[in-house]
Protein backbone atom coordinates (compact mmCIF):
# COMPACT_ATOMS: atom_id res chain seq x y z
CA UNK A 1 14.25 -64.82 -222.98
CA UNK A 2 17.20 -62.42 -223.11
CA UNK A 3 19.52 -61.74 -225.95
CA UNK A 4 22.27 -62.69 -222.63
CA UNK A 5 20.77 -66.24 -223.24
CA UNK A 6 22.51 -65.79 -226.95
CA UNK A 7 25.40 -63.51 -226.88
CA UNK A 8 26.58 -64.18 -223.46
CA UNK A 9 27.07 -61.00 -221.04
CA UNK A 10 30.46 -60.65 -218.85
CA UNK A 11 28.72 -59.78 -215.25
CA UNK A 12 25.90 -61.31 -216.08
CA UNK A 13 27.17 -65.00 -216.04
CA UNK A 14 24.25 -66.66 -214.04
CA UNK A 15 21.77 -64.58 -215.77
CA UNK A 16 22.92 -65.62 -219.32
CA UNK A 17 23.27 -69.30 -218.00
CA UNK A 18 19.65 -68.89 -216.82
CA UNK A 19 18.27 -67.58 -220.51
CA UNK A 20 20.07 -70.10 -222.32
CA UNK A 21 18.99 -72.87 -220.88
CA UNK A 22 15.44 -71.42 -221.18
CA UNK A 23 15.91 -71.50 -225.30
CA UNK A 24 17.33 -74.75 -224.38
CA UNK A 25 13.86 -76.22 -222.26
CA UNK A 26 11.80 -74.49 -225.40
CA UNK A 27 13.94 -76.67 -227.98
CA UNK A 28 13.21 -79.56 -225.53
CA UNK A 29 9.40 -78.48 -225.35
CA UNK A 30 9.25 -78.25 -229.26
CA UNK A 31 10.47 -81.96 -229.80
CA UNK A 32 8.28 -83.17 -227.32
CA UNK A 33 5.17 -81.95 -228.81
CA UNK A 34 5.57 -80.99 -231.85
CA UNK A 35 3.83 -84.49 -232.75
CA UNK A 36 0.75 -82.96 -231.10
CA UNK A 37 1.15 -79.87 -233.51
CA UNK A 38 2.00 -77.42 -230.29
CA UNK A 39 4.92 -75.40 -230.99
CA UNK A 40 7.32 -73.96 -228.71
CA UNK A 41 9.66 -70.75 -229.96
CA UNK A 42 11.33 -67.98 -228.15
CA UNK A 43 12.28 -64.36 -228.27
CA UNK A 44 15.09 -62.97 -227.82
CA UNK A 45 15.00 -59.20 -226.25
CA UNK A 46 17.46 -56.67 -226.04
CA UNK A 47 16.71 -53.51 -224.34
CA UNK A 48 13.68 -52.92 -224.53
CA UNK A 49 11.91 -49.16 -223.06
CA UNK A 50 9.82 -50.72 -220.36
CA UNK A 51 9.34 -48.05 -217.75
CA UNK A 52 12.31 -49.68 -214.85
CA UNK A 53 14.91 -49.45 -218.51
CA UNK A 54 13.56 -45.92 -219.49
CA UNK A 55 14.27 -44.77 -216.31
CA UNK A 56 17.50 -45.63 -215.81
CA UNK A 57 18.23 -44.28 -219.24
CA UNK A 58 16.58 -41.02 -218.67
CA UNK A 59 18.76 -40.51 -215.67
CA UNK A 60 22.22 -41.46 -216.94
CA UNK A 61 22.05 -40.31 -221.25
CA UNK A 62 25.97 -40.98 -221.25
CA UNK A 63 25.16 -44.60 -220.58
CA UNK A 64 22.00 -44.62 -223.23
CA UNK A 65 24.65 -42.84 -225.49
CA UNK A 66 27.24 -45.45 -225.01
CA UNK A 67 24.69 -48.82 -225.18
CA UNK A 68 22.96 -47.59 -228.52
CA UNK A 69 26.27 -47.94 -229.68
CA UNK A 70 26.16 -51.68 -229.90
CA UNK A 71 22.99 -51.66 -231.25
CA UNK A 72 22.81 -51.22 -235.48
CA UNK A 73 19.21 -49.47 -234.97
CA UNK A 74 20.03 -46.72 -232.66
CA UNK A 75 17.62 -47.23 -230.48
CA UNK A 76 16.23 -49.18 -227.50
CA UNK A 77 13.52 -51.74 -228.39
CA UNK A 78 9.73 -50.74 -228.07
CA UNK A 79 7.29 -52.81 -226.49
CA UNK A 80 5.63 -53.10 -229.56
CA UNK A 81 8.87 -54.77 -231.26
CA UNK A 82 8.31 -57.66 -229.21
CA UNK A 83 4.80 -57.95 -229.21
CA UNK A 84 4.90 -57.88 -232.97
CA UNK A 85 6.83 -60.96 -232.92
CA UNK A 86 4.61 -62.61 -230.49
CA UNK A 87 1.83 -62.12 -232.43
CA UNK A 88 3.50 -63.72 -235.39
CA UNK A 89 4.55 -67.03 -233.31
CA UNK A 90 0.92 -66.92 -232.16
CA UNK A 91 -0.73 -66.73 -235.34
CA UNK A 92 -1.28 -69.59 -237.56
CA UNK A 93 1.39 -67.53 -240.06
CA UNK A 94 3.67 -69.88 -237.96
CA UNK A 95 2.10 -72.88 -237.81
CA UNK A 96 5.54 -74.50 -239.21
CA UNK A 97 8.05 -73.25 -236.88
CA UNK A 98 8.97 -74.70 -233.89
CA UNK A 99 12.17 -74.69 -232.03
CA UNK A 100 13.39 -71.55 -232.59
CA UNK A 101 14.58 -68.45 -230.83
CA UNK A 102 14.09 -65.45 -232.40
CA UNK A 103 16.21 -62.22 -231.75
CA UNK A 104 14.32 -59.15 -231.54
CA UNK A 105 17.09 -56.71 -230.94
CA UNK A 106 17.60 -53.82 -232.79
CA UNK A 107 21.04 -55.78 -234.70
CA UNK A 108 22.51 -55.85 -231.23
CA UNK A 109 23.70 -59.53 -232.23
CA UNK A 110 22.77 -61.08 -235.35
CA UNK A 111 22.04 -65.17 -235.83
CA UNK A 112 22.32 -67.61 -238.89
């Protein structure tokens, strides 16, 4: 999912709507068959340099400039951020966590 499904994004109302109830059906998932020993988590991504993001950035650096400044690592999110996490949930490292959505963000919000 997105980190909208989490923080919330003014002009992106549907869109965060959409991404929370996605953490929301994953929760749901988790209880359901969890008994079964299939767990359900999510990620959280912020933004993240696939090519459609790292072009737009490339062609407007005031606006890279000014988003990096939410972000505590000053920088946009690599692929390989997320897939790191991925791997993790899909490895038996996390055979004992279900339920969960995990931000991968760069500290653009943090969670409890």
């Amino acid at each position: 999912i997105s980190d909208a499904g989490r923080a919330g994004e003014a002009g992106l109302e549907v869109y965060s709507g959409a991404k929370a109830g996605a953490a929301g059906f994953t929760r749901a998932v988790a209880r359901s068959l969890g008994r079964h020993n299939i767990t359900a988590n999510c990620v959280a991504i912020a933004a993240t340099l696939t090519p459609a993001i790292e072009a737009r950035l490339k062609a407007n650096p005031e606006m890279q400039k000014k988003m990096m400044e939410k972000y505590v690592i000053r920088r946009p999110g690599l692929p390989s951020d997320v897939a790191n996490m991925v791997l993790f949930l899909a490895s038996e490292a996390s055979a004992w966590i279900t339920g969960q959505t995990y931000p991968v963000n760069g500290g653009f919000t943090f969670a409890l």
